[in-house]
Protein backbone atom coordinates (compact mmCIF):
# COMPACT_ATOMS: atom_id res chain seq x y z
CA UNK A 1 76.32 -310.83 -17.69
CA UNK A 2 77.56 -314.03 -15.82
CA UNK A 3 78.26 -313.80 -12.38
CA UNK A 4 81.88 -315.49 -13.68
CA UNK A 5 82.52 -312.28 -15.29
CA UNK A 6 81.95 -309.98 -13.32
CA UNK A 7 84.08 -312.04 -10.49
CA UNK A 8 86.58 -311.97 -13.27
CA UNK A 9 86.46 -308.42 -14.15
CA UNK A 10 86.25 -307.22 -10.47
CA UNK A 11 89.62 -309.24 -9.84
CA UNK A 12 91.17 -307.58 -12.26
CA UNK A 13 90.28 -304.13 -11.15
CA UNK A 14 91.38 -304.87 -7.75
CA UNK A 15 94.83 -305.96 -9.34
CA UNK A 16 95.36 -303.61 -11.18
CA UNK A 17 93.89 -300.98 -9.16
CA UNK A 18 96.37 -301.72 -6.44
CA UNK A 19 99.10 -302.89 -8.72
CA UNK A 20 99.05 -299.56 -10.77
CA UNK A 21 98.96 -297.10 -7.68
CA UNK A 22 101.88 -299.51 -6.23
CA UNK A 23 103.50 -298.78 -9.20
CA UNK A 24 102.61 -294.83 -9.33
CA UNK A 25 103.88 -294.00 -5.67
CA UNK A 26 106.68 -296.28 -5.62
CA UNK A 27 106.43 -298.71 -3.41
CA UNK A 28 109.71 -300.80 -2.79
CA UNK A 29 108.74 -304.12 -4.30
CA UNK A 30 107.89 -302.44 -8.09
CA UNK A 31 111.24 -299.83 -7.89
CA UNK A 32 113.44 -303.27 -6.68
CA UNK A 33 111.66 -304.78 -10.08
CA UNK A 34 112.02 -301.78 -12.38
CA UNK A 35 115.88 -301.98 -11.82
CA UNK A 36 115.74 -305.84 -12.11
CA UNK A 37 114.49 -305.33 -15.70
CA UNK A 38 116.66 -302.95 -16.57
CA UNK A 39 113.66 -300.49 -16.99
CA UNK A 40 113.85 -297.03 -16.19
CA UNK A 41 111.75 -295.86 -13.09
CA UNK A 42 109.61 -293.08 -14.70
CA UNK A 43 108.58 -296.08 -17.11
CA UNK A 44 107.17 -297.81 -13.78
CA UNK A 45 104.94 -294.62 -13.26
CA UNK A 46 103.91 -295.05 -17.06
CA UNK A 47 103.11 -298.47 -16.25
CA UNK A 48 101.18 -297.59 -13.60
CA UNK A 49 99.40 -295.00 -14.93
CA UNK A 50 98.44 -297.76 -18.20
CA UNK A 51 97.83 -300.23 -15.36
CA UNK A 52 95.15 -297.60 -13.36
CA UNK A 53 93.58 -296.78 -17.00
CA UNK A 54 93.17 -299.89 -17.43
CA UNK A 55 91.20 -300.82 -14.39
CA UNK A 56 89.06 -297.19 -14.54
CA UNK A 57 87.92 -299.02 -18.09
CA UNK A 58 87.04 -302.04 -16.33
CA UNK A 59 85.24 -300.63 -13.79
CA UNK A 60 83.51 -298.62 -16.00
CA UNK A 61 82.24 -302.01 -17.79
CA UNK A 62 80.23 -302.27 -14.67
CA UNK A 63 78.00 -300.09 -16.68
CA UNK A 64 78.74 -299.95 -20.31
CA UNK A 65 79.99 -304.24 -20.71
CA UNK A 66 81.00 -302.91 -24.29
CA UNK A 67 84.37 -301.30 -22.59
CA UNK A 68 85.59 -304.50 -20.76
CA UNK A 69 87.07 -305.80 -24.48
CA UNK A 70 88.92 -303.01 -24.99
CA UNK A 71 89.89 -302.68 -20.97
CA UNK A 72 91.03 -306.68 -21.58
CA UNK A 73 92.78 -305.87 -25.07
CA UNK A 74 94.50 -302.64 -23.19
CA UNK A 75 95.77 -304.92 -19.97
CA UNK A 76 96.54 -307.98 -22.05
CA UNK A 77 98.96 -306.32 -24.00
CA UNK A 78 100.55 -304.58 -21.19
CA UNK A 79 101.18 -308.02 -19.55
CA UNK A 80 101.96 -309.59 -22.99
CA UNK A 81 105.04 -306.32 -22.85
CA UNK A 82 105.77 -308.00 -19.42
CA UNK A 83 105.99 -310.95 -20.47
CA UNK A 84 108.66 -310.48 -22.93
CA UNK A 85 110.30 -308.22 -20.69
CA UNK A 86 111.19 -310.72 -18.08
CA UNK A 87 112.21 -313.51 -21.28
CA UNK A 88 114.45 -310.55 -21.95
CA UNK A 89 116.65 -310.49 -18.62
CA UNK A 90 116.30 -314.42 -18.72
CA UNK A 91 114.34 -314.67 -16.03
CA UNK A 92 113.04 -318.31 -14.40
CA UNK A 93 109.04 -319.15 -15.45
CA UNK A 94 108.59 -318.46 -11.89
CA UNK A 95 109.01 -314.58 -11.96
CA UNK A 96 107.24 -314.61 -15.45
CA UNK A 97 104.27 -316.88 -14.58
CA UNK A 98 102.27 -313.69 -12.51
CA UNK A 99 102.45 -311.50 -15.56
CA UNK A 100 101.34 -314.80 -17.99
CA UNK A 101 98.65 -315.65 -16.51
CA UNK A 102 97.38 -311.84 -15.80
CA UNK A 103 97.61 -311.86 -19.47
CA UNK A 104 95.71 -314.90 -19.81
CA UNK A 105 93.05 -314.02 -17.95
CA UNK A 106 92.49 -310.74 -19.43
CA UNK A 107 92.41 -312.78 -22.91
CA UNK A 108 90.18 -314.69 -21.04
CA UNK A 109 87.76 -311.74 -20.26
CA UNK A 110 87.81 -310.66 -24.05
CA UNK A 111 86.64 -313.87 -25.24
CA UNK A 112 83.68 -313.87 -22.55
CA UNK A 113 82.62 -310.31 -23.12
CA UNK A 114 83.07 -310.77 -26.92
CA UNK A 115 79.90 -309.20 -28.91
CA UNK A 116 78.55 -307.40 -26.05
């Protein structure tokens, strides 16, 4: 495995590590952006529960590189659902651009970790 990936893959754990426990206890900044989207808030615990599955898979690649697709497939989606979450409420490319390119580079880890 390429030290790329694994910088790659341990980003993403840290992420969504913190990201998905943000999410799970409620911290101020994800409840404020719940309500923005027009999402209910026990879908942000959801979300950060997905988000925390997510990252156990990845960090569980560490070991078995054959889970990091699916981990990638699993978080890629999730951002792809942000993504046309925030198109939905017509928000600027600014406030989408975190979730795109999350999503990108969790495509990005698929492609690298493809036939392992």
């Amino acid at each position: 495995m390429s030290v790329f990936i694994l910088v790659l893959q341990s980003l993403l754990v840290l992420y969504f590590g913190f990201s998905g426990v943000a999410k799970v206890i409620g911290a101020q900044y994800w409840v404020d952006m719940f309500t923005h989207l027009r999402l209910p808030q026990w879908f942000r615990v959801v979300t950060g529960i997905v988000q925390l599955i997510g990252a156990g898979a990845l960090i569980v690649g560490y070991w078995m590189p054959g889970a990091i697709a699916g981990a990638g497939v699993w978080l890629g989606i999730t951002m792809l659902i942000a993504c046309l979450t925030h198109v939905q409420v017509k928000d600027s490319i600014g406030k989408t651009m975190p979730a795109l390119v999350f999503a990108g580079l969790n495509v990005t880890l698929v492609i690298l970790n493809a036939g392992m």
